[in-house]
Protein backbone atom coordinates (compact mmCIF):
# COMPACT_ATOMS: atom_id res chain seq x y z
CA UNK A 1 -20.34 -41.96 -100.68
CA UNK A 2 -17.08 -41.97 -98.39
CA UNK A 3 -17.31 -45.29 -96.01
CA UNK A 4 -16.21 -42.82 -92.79
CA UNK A 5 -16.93 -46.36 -90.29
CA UNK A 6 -13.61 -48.14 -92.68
CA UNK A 7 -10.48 -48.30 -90.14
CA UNK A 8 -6.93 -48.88 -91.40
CA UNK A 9 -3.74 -50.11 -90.18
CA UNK A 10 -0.84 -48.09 -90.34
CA UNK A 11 0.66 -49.69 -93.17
CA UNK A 12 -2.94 -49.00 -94.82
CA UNK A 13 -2.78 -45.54 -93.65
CA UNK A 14 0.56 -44.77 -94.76
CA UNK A 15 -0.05 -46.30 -98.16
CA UNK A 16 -3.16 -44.06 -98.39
CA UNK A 17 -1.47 -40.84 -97.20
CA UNK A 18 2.48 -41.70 -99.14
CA UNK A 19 3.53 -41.21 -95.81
CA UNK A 20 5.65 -43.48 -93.91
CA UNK A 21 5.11 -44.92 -90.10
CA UNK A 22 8.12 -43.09 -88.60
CA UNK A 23 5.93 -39.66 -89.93
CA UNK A 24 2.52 -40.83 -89.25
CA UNK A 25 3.81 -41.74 -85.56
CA UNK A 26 6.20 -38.31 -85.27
CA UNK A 27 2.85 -36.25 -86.69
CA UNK A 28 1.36 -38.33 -83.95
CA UNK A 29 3.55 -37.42 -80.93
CA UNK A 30 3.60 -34.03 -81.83
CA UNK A 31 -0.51 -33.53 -81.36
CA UNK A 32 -1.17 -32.79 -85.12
CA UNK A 33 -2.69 -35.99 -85.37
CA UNK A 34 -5.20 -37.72 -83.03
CA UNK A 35 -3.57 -41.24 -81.72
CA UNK A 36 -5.06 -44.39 -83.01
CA UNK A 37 -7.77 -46.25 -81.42
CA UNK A 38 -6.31 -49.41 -79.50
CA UNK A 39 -2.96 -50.12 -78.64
CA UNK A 40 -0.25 -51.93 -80.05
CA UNK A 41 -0.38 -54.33 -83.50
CA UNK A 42 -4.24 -54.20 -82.95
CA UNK A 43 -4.31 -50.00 -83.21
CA UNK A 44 -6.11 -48.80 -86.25
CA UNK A 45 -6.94 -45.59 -87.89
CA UNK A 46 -10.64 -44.11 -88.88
CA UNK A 47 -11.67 -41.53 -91.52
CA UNK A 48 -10.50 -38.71 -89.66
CA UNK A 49 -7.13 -39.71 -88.99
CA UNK A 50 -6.93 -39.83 -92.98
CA UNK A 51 -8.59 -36.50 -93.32
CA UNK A 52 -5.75 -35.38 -90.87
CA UNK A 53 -2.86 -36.58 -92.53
CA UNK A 54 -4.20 -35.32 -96.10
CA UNK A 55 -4.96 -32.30 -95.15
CA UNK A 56 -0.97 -32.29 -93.16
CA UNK A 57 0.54 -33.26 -96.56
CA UNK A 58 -1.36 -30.65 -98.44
CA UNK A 59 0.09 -27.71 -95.95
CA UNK A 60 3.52 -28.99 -96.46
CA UNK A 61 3.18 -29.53 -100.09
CA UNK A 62 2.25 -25.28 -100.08
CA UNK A 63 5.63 -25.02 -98.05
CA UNK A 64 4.05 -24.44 -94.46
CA UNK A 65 6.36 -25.45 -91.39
CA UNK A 66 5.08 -28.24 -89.02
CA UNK A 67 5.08 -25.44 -86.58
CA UNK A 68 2.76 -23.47 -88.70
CA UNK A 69 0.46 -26.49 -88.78
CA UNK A 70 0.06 -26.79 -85.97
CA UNK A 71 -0.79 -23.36 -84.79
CA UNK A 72 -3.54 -23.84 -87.55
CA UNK A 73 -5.07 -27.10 -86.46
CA UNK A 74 -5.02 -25.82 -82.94
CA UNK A 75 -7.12 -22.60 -84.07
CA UNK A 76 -9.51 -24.95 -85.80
CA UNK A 77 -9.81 -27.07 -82.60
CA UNK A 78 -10.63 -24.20 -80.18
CA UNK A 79 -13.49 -23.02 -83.04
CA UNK A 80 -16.42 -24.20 -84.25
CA UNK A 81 -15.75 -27.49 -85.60
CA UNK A 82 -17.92 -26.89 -88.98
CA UNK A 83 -15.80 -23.86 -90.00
CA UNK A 84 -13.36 -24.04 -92.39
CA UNK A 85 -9.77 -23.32 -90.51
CA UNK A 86 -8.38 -19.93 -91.04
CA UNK A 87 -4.74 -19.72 -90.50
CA UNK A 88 -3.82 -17.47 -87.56
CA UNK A 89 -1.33 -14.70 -88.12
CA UNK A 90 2.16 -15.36 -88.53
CA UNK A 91 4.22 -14.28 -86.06
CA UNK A 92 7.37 -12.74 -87.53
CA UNK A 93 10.76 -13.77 -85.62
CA UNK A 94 13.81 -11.95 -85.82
CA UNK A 95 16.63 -12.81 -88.15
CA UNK A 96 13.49 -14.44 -90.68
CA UNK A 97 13.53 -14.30 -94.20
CA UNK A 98 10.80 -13.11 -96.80
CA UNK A 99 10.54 -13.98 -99.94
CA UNK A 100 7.74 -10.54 -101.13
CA UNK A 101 6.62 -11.10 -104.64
CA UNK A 102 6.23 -7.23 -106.23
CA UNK A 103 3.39 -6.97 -109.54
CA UNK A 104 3.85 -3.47 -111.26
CA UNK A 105 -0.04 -2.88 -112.47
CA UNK A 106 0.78 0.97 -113.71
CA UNK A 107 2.91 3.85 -112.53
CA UNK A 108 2.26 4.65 -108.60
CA UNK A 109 0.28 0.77 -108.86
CA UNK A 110 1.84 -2.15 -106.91
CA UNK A 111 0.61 -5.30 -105.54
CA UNK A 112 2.74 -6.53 -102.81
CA UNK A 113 2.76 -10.37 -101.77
CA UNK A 114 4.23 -12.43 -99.54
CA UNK A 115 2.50 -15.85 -100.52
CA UNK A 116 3.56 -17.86 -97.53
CA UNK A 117 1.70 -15.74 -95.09
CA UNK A 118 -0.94 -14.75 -97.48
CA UNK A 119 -1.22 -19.02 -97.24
CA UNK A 120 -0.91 -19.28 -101.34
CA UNK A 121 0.77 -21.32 -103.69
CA UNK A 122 2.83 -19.99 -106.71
CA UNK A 123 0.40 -21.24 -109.03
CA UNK A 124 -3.02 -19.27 -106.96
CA UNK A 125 -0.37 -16.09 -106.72
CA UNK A 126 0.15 -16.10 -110.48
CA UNK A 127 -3.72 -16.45 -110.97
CA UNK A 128 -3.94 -13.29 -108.69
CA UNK A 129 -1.69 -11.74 -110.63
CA UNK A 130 -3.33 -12.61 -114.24
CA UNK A 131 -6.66 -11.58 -112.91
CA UNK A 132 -5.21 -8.34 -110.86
CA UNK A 133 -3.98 -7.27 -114.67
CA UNK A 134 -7.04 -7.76 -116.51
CA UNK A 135 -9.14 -5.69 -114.12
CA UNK A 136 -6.74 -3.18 -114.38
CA UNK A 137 -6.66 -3.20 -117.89
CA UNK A 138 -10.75 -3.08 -117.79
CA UNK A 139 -10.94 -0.39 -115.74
CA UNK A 140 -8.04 2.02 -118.18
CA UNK A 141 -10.26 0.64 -121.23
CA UNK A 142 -13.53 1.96 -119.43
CA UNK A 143 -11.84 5.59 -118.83
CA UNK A 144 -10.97 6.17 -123.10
C-alpha cells in the first residue's frame, strides 16, 4: 500500500520523477504543479505532487506540449475530482502541422488518424490498426 503521508525534498522528488529542480520549479511556476508545502530549504513535496509530475512526464513522453497539459489538468480541476481527465479539444492554429496517419482496410475503407489529438501513442495506434484489420477481415470471412 502507497505511504501517501511520505514527503520529499526536491532532490528526492526529482530523483523519483528523473526530473531536475530547474523543471520541477518551471512546472511549478507555470500552475501545472501545486507549490510545495513550506518555504525555502525546509519546503517538501507529498504524494500528489509525485502523482503530478508522473503523470506530466507521461504526457510529454506521448509528445503533448506543456500548453496542452495544461489545458488538460485545468479541465480535470474544474471537474469532478474522481474522474479520470479527458483531454479537451484541440484547438487548431493557423500555419499548424498534422502529421494524419491513413489505414487502407478495403476499397472505399479508410481509417483516418491523427494520433496526437486522438491523445495516442504510435504503439496504441498500431494496436488500433492490427485490431481494425482483423475485424475487418472477420466480418469479409462471415459474408463467404
Amino acid at each position: 500500500m502507497k505511504d501517501v503521508t511520505k514527503t520529499f525534498t526536491i532532490d528526492e522528488i526529482c530523483a523519483l520523477v528523473e526530473m531536475t529542480k530547474r523543471t520541477v520549479r518551471y512546472y511549478i511556476q507555470k500552475g501545472l504543479v501545486d507549490r510545495p508545502e513550506g518555504a525555502g530549504k525546509g519546503a517538501f513535496y507529498r504524494h500528489a505532487h509525485l502523482q503530478q509530475l508522473l503523470l506530466i512526464r507521461k504526457w510529454k513522453a506521448a509528445g503533448l506540449s506543456l500548453e496542452r497539459i495544461q489545458d488538460i489538468l485545468s479541465g480535470e480541476k474544474d471537474g469532478d475530482p474522481g474522474a479520470k481527465p479527458v483531454p479537451p479539444p484541440l484547438s487548431r492554429k493557423r500555419g499548424e502541422v498534422e502529421v494524419w496517419s491513413h489505414l487502407h482496410i478495403a476499397d472505399g475503407i479508410e481509417l483516418h488518424i491523427e494520433p496526437r489529438r486522438a491523445g495516442l501513442s504510435p504503439a496504441q495506434v498500431r494496436a488500433l490498426f492490427r485490431e481494425v484489420m482483423e475485424l475487418s477481415n472477420k466480418i469479409s470471412e462471415e459474408e463467404r
